[in-house]
N, C-alpha and C. Protein backbone atom coordinates (compact mmCIF):
# COMPACT_ATOMS: atom_id res chain seq x y z
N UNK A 1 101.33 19.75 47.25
CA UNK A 1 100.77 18.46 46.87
C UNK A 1 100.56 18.49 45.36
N UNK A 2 101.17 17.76 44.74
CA UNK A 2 101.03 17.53 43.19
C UNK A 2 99.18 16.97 43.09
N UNK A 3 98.85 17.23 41.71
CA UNK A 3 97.05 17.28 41.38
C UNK A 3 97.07 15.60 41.06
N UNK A 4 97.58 14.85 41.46
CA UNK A 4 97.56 13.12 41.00
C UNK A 4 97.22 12.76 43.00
N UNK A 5 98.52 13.00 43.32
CA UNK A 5 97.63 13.53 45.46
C UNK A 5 96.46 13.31 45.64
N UNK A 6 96.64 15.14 45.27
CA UNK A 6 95.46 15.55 45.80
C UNK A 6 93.88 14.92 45.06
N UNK A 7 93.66 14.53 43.75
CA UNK A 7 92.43 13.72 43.89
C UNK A 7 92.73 12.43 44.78
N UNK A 8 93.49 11.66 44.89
CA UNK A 8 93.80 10.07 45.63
C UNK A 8 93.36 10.71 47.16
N UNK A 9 93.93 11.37 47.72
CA UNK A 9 93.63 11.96 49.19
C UNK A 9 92.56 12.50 49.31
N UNK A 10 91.38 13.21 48.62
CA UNK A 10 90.43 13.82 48.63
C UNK A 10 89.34 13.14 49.05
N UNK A 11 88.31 13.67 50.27
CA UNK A 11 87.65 13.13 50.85
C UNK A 11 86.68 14.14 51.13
N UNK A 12 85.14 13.73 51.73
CA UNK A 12 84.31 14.60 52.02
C UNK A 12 84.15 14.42 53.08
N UNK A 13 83.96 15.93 53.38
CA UNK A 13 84.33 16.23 54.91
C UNK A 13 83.17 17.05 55.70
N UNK A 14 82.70 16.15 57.06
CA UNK A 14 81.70 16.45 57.23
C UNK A 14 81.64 17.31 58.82
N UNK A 15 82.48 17.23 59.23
CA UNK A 15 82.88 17.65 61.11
C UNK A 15 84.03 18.69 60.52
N UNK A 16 83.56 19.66 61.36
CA UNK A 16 84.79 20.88 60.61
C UNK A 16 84.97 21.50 62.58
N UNK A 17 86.65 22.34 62.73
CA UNK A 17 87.12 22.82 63.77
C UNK A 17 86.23 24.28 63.90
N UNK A 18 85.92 25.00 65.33
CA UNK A 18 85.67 26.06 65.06
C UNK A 18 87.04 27.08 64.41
N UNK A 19 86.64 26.92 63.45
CA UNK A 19 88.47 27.89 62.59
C UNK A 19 87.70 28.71 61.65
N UNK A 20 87.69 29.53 61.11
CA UNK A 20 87.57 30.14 59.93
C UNK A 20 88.41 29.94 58.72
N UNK A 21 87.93 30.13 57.26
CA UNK A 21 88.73 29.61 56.35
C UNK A 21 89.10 31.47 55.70
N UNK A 22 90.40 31.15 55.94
CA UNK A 22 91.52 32.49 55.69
C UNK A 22 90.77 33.05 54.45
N UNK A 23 90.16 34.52 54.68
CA UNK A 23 89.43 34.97 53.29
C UNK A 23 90.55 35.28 51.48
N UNK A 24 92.16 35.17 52.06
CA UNK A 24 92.91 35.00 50.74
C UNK A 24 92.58 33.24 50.71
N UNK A 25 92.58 32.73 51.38
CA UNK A 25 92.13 30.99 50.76
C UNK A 25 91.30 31.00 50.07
N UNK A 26 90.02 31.78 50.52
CA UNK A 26 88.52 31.61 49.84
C UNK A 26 88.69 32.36 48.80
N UNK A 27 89.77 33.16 48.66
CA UNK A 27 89.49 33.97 47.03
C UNK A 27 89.95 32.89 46.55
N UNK A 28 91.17 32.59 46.75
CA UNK A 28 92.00 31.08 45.64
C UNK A 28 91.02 30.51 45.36
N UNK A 29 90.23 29.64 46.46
CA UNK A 29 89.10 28.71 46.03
C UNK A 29 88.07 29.00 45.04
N UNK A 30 88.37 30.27 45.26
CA UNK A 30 86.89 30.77 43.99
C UNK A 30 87.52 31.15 42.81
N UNK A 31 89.02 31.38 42.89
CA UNK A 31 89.65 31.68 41.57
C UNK A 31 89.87 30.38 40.84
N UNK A 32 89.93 29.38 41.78
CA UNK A 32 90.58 27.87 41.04
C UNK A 32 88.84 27.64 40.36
N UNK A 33 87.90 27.98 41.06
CA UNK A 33 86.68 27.63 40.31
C UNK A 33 86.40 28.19 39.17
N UNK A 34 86.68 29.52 38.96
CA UNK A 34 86.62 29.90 37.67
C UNK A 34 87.22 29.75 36.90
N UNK A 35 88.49 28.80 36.93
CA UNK A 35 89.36 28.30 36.24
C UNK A 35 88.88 27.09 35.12
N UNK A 36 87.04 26.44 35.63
CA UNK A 36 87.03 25.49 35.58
C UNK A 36 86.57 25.29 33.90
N UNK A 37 86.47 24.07 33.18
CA UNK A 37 86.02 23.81 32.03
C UNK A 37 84.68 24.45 31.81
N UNK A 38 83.98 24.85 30.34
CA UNK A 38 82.73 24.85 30.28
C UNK A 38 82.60 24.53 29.08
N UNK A 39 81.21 24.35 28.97
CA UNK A 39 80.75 24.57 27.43
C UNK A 39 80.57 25.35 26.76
N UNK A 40 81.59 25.93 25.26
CA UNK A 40 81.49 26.62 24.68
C UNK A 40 81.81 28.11 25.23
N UNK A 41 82.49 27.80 26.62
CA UNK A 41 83.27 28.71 27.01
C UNK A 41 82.56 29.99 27.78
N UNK A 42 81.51 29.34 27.69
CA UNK A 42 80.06 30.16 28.16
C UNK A 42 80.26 30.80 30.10
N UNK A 43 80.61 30.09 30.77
CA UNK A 43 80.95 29.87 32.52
C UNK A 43 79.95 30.87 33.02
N UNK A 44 78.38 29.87 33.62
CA UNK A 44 77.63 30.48 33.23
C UNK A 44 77.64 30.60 35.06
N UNK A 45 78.32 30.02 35.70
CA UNK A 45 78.58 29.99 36.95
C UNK A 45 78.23 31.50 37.61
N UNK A 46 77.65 31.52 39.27
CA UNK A 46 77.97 32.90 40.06
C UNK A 46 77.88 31.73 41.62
N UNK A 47 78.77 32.48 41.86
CA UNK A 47 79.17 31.81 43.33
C UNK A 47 78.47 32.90 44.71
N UNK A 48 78.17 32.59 45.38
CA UNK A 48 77.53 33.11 46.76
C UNK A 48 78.15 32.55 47.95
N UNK A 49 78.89 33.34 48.63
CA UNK A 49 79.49 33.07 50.03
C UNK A 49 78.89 33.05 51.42
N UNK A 50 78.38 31.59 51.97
CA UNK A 50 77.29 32.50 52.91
C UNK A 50 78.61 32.50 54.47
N UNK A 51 78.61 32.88 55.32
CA UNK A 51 79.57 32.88 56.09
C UNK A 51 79.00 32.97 57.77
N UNK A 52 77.71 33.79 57.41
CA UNK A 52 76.50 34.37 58.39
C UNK A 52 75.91 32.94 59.34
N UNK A 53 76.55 32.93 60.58
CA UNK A 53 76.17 31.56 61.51
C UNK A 53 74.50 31.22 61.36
N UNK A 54 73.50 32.28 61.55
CA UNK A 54 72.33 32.43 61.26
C UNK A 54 72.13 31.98 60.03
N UNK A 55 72.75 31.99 58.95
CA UNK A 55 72.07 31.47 57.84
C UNK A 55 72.58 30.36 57.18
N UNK A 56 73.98 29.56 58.31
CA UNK A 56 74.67 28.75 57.58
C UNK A 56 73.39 27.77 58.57
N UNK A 57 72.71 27.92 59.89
CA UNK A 57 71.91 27.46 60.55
C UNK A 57 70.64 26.73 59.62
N UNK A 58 70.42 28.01 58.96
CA UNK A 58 68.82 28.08 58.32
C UNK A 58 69.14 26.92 56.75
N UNK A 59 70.70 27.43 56.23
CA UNK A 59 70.48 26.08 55.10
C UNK A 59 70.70 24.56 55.93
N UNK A 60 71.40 24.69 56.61
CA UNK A 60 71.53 22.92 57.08
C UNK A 60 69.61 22.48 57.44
N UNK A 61 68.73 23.64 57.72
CA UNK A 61 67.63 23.19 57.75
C UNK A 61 66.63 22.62 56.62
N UNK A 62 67.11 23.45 55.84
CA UNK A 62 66.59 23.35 54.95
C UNK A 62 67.19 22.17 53.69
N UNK A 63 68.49 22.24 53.43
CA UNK A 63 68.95 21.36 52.79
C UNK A 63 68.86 19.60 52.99
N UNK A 64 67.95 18.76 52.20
CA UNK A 64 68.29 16.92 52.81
C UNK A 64 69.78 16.85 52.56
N UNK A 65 70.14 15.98 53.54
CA UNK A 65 71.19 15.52 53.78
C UNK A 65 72.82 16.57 54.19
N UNK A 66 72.22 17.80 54.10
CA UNK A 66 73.19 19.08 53.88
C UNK A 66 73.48 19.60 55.86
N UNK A 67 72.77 18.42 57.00
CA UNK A 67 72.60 19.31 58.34
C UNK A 67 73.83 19.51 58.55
N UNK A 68 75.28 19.16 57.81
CA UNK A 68 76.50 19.53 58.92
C UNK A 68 77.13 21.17 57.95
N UNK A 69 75.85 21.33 56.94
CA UNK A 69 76.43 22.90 56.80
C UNK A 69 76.51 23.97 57.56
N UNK A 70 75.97 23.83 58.59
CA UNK A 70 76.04 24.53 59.94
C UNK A 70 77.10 24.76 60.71
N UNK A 71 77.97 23.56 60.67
CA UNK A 71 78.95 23.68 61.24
C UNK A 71 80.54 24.30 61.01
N UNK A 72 80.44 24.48 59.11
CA UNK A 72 81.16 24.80 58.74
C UNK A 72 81.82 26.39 58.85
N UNK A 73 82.60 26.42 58.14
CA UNK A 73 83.19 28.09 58.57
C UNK A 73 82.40 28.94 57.49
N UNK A 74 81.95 28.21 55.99
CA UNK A 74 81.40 29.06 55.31
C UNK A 74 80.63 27.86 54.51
N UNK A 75 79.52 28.23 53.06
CA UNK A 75 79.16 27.28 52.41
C UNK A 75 78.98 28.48 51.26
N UNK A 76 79.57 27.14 50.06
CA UNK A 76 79.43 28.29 49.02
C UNK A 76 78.34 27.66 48.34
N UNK A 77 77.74 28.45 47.90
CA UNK A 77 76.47 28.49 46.91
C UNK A 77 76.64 28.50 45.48
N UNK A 78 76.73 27.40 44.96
CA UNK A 78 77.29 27.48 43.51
C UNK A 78 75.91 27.47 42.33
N UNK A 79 75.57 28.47 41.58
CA UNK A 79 74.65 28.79 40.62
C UNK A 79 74.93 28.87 39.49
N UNK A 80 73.92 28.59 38.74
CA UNK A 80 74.43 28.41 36.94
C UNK A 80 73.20 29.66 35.85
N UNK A 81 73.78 30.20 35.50
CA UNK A 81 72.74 30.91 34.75
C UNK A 81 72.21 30.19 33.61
N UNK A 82 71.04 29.57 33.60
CA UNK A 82 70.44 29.14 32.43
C UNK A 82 70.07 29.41 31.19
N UNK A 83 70.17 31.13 31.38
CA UNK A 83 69.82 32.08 30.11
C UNK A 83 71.19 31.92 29.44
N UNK A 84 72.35 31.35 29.90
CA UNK A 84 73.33 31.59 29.39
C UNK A 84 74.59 30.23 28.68
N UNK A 85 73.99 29.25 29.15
CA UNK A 85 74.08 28.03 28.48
C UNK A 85 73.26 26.72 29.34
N UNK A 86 73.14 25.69 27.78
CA UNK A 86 72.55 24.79 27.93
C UNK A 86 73.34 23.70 28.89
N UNK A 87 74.28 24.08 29.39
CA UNK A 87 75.18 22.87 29.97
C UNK A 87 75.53 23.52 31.49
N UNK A 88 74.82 24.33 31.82
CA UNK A 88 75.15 24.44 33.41
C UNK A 88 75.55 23.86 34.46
N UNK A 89 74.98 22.37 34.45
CA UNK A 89 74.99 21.04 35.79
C UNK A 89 76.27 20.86 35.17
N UNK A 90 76.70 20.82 34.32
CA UNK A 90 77.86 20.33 34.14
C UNK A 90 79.10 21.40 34.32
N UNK A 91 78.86 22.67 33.75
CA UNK A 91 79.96 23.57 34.46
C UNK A 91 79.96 23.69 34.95
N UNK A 92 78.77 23.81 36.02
CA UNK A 92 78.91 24.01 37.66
C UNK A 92 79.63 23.21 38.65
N UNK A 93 79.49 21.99 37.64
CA UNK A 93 79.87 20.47 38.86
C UNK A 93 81.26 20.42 38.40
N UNK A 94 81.92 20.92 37.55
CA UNK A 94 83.38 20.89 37.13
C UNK A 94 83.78 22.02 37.99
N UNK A 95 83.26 23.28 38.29
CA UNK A 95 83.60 24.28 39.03
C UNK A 95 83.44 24.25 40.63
N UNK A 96 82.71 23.04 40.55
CA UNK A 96 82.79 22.43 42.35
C UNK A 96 83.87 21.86 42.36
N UNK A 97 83.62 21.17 41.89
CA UNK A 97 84.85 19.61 42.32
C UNK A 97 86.52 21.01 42.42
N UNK A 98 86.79 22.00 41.37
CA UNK A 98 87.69 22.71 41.21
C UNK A 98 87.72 23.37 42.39
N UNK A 99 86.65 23.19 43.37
CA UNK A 99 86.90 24.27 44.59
C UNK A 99 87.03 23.15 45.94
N UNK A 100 86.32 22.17 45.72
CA UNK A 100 86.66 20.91 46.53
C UNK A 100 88.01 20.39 46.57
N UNK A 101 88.45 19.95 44.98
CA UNK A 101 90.22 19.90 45.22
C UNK A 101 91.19 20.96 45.70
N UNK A 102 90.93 22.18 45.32
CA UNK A 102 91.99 23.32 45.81
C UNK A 102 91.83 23.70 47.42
N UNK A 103 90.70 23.23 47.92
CA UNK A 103 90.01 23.70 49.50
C UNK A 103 91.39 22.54 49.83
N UNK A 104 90.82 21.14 49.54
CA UNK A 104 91.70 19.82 50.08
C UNK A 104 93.54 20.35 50.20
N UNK A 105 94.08 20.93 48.99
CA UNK A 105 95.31 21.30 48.59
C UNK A 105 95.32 22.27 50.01
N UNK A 106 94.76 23.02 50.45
CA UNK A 106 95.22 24.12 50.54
C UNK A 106 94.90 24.07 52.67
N UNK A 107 94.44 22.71 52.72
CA UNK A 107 94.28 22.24 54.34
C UNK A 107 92.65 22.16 54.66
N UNK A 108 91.81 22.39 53.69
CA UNK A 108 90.29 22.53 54.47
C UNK A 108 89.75 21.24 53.91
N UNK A 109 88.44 21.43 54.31
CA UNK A 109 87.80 19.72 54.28
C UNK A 109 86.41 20.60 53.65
N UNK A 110 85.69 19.83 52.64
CA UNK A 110 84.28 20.37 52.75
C UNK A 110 83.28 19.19 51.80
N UNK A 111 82.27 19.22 51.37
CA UNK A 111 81.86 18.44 51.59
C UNK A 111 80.44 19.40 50.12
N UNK A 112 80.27 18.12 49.55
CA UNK A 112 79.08 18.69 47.98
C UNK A 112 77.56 17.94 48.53
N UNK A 113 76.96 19.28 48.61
CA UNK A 113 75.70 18.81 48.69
C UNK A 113 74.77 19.06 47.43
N UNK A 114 74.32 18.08 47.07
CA UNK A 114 73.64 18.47 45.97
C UNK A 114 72.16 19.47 45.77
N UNK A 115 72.32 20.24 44.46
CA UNK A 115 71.31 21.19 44.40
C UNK A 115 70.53 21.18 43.30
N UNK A 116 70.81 20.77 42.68
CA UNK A 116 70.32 20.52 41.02
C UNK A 116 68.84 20.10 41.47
N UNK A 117 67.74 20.59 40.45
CA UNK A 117 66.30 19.91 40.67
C UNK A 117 65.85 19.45 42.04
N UNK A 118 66.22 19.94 43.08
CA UNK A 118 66.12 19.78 44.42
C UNK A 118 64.97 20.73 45.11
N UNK A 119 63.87 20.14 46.05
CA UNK A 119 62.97 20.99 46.49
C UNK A 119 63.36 22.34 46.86
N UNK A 120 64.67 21.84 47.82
CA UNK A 120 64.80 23.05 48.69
C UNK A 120 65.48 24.28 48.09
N UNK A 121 65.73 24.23 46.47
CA UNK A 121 65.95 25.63 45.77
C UNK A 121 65.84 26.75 46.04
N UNK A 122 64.24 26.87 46.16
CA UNK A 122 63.87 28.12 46.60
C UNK A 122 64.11 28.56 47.97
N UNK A 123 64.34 27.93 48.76
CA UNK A 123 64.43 27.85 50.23
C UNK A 123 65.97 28.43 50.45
N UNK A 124 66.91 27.97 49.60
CA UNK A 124 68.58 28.07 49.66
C UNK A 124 68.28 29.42 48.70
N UNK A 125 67.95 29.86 47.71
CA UNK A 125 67.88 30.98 47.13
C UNK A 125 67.33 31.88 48.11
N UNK A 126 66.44 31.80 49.21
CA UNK A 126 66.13 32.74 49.64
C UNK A 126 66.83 32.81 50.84
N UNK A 127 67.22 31.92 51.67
CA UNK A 127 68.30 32.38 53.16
C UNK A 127 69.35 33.07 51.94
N UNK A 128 69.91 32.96 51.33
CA UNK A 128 70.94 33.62 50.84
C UNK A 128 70.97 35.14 50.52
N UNK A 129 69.58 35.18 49.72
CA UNK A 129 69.52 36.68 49.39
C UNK A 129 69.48 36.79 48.06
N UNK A 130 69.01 35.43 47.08
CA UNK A 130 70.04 35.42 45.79
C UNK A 130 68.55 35.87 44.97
N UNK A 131 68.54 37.11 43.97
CA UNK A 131 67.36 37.02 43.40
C UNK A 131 67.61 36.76 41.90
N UNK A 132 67.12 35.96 41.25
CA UNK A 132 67.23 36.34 39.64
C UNK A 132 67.40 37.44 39.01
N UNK A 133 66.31 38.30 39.35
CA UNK A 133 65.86 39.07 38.18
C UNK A 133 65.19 40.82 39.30
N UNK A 134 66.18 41.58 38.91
CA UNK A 134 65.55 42.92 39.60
C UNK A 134 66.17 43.97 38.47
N UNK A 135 66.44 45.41 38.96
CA UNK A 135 66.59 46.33 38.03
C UNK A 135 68.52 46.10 37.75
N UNK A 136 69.39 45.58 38.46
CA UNK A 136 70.64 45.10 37.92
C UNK A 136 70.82 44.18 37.11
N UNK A 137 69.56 43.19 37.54
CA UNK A 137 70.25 41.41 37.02
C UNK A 137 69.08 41.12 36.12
N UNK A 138 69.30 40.37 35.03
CA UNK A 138 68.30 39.84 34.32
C UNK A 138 68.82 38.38 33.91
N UNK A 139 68.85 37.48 34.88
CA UNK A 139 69.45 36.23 35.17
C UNK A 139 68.40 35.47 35.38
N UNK A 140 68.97 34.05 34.61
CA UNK A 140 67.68 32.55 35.39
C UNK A 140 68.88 31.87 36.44
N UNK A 141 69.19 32.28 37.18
CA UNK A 141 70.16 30.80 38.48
C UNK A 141 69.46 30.15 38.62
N UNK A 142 70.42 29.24 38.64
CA UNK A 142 69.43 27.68 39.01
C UNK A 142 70.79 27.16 40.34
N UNK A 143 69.79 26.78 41.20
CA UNK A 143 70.63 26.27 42.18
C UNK A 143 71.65 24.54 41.55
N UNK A 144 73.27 24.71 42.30
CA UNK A 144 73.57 23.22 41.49
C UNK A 144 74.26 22.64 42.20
N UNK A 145 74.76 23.38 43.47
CA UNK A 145 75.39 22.48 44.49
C UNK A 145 75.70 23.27 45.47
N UNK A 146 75.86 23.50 46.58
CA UNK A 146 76.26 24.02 48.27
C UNK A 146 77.58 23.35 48.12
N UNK A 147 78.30 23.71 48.81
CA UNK A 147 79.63 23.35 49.42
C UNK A 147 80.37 23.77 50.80
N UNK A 148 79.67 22.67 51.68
CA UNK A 148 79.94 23.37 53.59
C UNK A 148 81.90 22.95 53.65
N UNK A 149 82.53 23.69 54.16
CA UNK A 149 83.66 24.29 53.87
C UNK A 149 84.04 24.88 55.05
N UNK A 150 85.38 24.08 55.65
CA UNK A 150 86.07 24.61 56.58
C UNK A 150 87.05 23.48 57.26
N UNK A 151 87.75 23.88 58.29
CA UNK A 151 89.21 23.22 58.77
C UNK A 151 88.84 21.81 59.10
N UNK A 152 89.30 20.84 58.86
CA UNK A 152 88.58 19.46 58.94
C UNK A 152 89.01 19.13 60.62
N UNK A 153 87.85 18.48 61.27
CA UNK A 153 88.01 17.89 62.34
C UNK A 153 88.25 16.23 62.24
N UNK A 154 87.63 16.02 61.58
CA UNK A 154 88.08 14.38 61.39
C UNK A 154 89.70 13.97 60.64
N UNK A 155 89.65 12.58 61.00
CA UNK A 155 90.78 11.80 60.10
C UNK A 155 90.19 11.86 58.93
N UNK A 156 90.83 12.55 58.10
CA UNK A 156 90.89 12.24 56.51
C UNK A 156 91.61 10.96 55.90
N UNK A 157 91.33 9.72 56.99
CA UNK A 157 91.64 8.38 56.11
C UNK A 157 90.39 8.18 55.32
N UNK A 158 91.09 7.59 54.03
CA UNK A 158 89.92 7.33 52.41
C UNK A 158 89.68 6.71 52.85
N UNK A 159 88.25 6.48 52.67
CA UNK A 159 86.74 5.84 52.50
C UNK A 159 87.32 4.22 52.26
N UNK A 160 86.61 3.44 51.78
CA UNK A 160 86.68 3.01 51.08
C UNK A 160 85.55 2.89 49.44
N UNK A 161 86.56 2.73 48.84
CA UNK A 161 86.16 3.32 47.38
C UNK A 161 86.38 2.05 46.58
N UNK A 162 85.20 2.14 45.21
CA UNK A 162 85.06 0.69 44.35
C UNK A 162 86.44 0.46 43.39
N UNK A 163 87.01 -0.65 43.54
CA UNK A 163 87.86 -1.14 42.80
C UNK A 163 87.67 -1.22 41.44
N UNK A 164 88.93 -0.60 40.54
CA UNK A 164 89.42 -0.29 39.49
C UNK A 164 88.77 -1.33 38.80
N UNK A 165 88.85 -2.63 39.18
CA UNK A 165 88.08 -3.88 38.20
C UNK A 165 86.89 -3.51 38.35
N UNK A 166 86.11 -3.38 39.24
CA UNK A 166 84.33 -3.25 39.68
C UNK A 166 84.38 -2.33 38.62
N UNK A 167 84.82 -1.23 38.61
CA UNK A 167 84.31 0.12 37.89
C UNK A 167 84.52 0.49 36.23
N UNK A 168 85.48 0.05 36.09
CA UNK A 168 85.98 0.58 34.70
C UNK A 168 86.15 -1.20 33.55
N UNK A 169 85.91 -0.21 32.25
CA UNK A 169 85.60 -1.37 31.78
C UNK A 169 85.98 -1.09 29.79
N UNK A 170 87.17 -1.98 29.54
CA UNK A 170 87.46 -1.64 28.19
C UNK A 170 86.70 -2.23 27.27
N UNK A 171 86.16 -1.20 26.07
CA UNK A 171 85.25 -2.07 25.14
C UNK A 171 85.87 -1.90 23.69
């Protein structure tokens, strides 16, 4: 699928098959993420794979609007180190969308839940396991988006989406 496609076809995907997502897929997916733009070249990004049925359980509890992460085959945990640039939400969310399009390319469906300034931070930092700061790491993560991830059960017919006139606008 040429990258003009695959954004036009790209959809969020919320009903996933019991399938697992092929662990050479999930490296691609995480390699196309680190592929992604940053500021000042900084990629302050660390990714977390949760895969564990028990704890893909415990974030759909915890996450608003996030309950069909449960169902998925995996959810990635996308984090931004703050000690390490001022533009994190934004490399992070360029390094989603980079794992959302290549998942779509590559046959899976998944779906961005947002994490940024969100209660349940600490709650998703801790089913995970993720600590800042111990005798290895001397990191600030900041939670910036989940991504529930796996073989799509639904029709991936597009949404409908706001027209080119509604949206865009030459000045």
């Amino acid at each position: 699928m040429d990258a003009i496609e695959c954004l036009k076809t790209r959809r969020s995907v919320r009903r996933f098959k019991d399938e697992k997502v092929k662990s050479e897929d999930l490296r691609t997916l995480l390699e196309c993420a680190l592929l992604a733009p940053s500021g000042s070249n900084k990629q302050p990004w660390e990714f977390f794979i949760v895969q564990d049925k028990e704890k893909l359980e415990r974030l759909s509890e915890v996450c608003t609007y996030g309950k069909f992460i449960k169902d998925g085959s995996c959810c990635i945990i996308v984090t931004g180190d703050d000690s390490k640039s001022t533009h994190v939400v934004e490399d992070c969310s360029a390094a989603t969308e980079n794992i959302l399009l290549a998942a779509h390319d590559l046959g899976y469906g998944g779906c961005w839940v947002a994490g940024w300034n969100r209660n349940y931070e600490t709650d998703v930092m801790s089913v995970a396991g993720i600590k800042n700061k111990n005798k290895n790491r001397n990191k600030d993560l900041k939670l910036v988006s989940l991504i529930a991830l796996g073989v799509p059960e639904e029709d991936l017919t597009r949404m409908k989406k706001r027209s080119f006139e509604d949206a865009v606008h030459f000045v």
